[in-house]
Protein backbone atom coordinates (compact mmCIF):
# COMPACT_ATOMS: atom_id res chain seq x y z
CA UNK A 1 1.97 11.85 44.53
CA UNK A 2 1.98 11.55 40.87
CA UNK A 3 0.32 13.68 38.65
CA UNK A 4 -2.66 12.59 36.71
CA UNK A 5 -1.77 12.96 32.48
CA UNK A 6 -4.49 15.03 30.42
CA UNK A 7 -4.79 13.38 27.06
CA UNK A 8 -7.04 14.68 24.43
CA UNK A 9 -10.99 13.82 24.74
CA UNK A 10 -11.70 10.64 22.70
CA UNK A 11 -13.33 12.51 20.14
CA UNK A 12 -10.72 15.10 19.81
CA UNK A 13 -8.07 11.56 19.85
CA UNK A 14 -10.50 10.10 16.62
CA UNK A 15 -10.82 13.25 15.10
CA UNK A 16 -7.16 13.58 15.27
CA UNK A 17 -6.67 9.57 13.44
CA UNK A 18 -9.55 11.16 10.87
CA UNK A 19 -7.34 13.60 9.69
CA UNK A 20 -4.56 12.13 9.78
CA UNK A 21 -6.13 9.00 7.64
CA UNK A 22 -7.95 11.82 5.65
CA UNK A 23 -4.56 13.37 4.81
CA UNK A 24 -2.55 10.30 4.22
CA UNK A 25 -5.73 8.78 1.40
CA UNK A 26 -5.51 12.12 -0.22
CA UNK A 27 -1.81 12.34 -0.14
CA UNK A 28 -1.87 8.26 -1.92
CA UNK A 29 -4.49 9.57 -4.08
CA UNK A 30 -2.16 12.09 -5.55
CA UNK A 31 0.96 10.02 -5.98
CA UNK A 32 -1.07 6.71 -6.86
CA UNK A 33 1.97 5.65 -9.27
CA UNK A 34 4.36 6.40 -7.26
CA UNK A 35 2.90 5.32 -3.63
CA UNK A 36 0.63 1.84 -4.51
CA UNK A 37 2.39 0.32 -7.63
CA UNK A 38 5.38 -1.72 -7.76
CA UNK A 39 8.72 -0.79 -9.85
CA UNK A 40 9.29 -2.12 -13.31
CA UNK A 41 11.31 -4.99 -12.35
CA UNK A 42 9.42 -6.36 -9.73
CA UNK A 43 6.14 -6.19 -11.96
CA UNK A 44 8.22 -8.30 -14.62
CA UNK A 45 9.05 -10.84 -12.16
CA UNK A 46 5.81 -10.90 -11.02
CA UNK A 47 4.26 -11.37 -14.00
CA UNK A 48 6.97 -13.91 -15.48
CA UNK A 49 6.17 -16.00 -11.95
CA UNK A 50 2.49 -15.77 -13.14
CA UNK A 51 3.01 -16.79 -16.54
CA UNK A 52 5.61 -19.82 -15.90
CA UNK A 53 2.17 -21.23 -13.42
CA UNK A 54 -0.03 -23.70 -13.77
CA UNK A 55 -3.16 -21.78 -12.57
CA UNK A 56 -2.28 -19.01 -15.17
CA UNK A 57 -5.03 -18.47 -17.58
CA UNK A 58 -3.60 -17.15 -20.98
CA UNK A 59 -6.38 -16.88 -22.77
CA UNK A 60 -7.87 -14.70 -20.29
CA UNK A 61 -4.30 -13.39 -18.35
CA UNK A 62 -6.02 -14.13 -15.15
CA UNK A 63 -5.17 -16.26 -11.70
CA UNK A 64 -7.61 -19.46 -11.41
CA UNK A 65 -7.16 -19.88 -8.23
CA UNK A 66 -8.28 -15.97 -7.13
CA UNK A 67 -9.91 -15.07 -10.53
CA UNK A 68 -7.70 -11.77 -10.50
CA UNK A 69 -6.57 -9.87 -13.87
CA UNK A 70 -3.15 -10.41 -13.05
CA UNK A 71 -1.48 -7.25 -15.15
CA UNK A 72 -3.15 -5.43 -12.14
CA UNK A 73 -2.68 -7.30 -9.62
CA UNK A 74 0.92 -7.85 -10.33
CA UNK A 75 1.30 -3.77 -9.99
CA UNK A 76 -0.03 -3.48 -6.30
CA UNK A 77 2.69 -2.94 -3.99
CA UNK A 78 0.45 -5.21 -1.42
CA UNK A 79 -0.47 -7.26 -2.94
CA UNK A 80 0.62 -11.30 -3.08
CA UNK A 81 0.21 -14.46 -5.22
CA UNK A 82 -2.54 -16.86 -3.22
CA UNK A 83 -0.10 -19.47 -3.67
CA UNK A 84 2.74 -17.36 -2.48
CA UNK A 85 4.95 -17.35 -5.49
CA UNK A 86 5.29 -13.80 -4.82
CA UNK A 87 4.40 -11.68 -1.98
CA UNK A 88 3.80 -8.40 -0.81
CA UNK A 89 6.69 -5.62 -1.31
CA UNK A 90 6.28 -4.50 2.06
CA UNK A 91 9.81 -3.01 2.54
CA UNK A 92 9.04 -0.86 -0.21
CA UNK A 93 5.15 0.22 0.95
CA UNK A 94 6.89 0.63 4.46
CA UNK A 95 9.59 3.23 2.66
CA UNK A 96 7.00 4.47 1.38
CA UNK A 97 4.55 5.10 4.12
CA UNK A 98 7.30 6.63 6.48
CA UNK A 99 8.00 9.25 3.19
CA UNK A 100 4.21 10.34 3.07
CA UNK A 101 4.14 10.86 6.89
CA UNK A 102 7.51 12.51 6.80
CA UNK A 103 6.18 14.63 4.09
CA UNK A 104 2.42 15.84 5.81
CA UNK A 105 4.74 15.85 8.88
CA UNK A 106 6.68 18.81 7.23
CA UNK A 107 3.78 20.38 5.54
CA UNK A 108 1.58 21.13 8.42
CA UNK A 109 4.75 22.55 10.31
CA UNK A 110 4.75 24.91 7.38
CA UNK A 111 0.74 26.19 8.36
């Protein structure tokens, strides 16, 4: 006979994601520059992409087909053209994500 596994309740399991997600939005708040934007390069690119479209609004330096300000835009690492002439840098949020839970990971051993 097998034994039966003991998880946590389901409120100690969401209050568990809760800090977890708590941690992680304070830990992106921090390091905003660092953890959300693109690098230099790929905001160029982005932005040259952008500038060489037809739905690129000079005057105004925003998308006409999703109304976005595109010098932000272009700087979110998810972020992606609607007409996918540039996407997401997900590689590079995924690096990123896996360092932030690496690093709470070896902060809360330290407690």
């Amino acid at each position: 006979m097998s034994e039966e596994k003991k998880y946590p309740s389901l409120f100690d399991q969401a209050k568990n994601l809760a800090g977890f997600s708590w941690e992680v939005m304070k830990y992106i708040h921090e390091h905003q520059g660092e953890v959300l934007f693109v690098t230099e390069d790929v905001y160029k690119e982005r932005i040259s992409m952008c500038r060489g479209c037809d739905k690129y609004d000079e005057m105004e330096n925003k998308c006409i087909e999703c109304g976005c300000y595109i010098p932000a835009k272009a700087r979110v690492v998810l972020d992606s053209c609607p007409l996918e002439k540039w996407t997401a840098d997900k590689a590079s949020w995924d690096e990123r994500f896996e360092k932030i839970t690496k690093e709470l990971d070896n902060s809360s051993e330290s407690l």
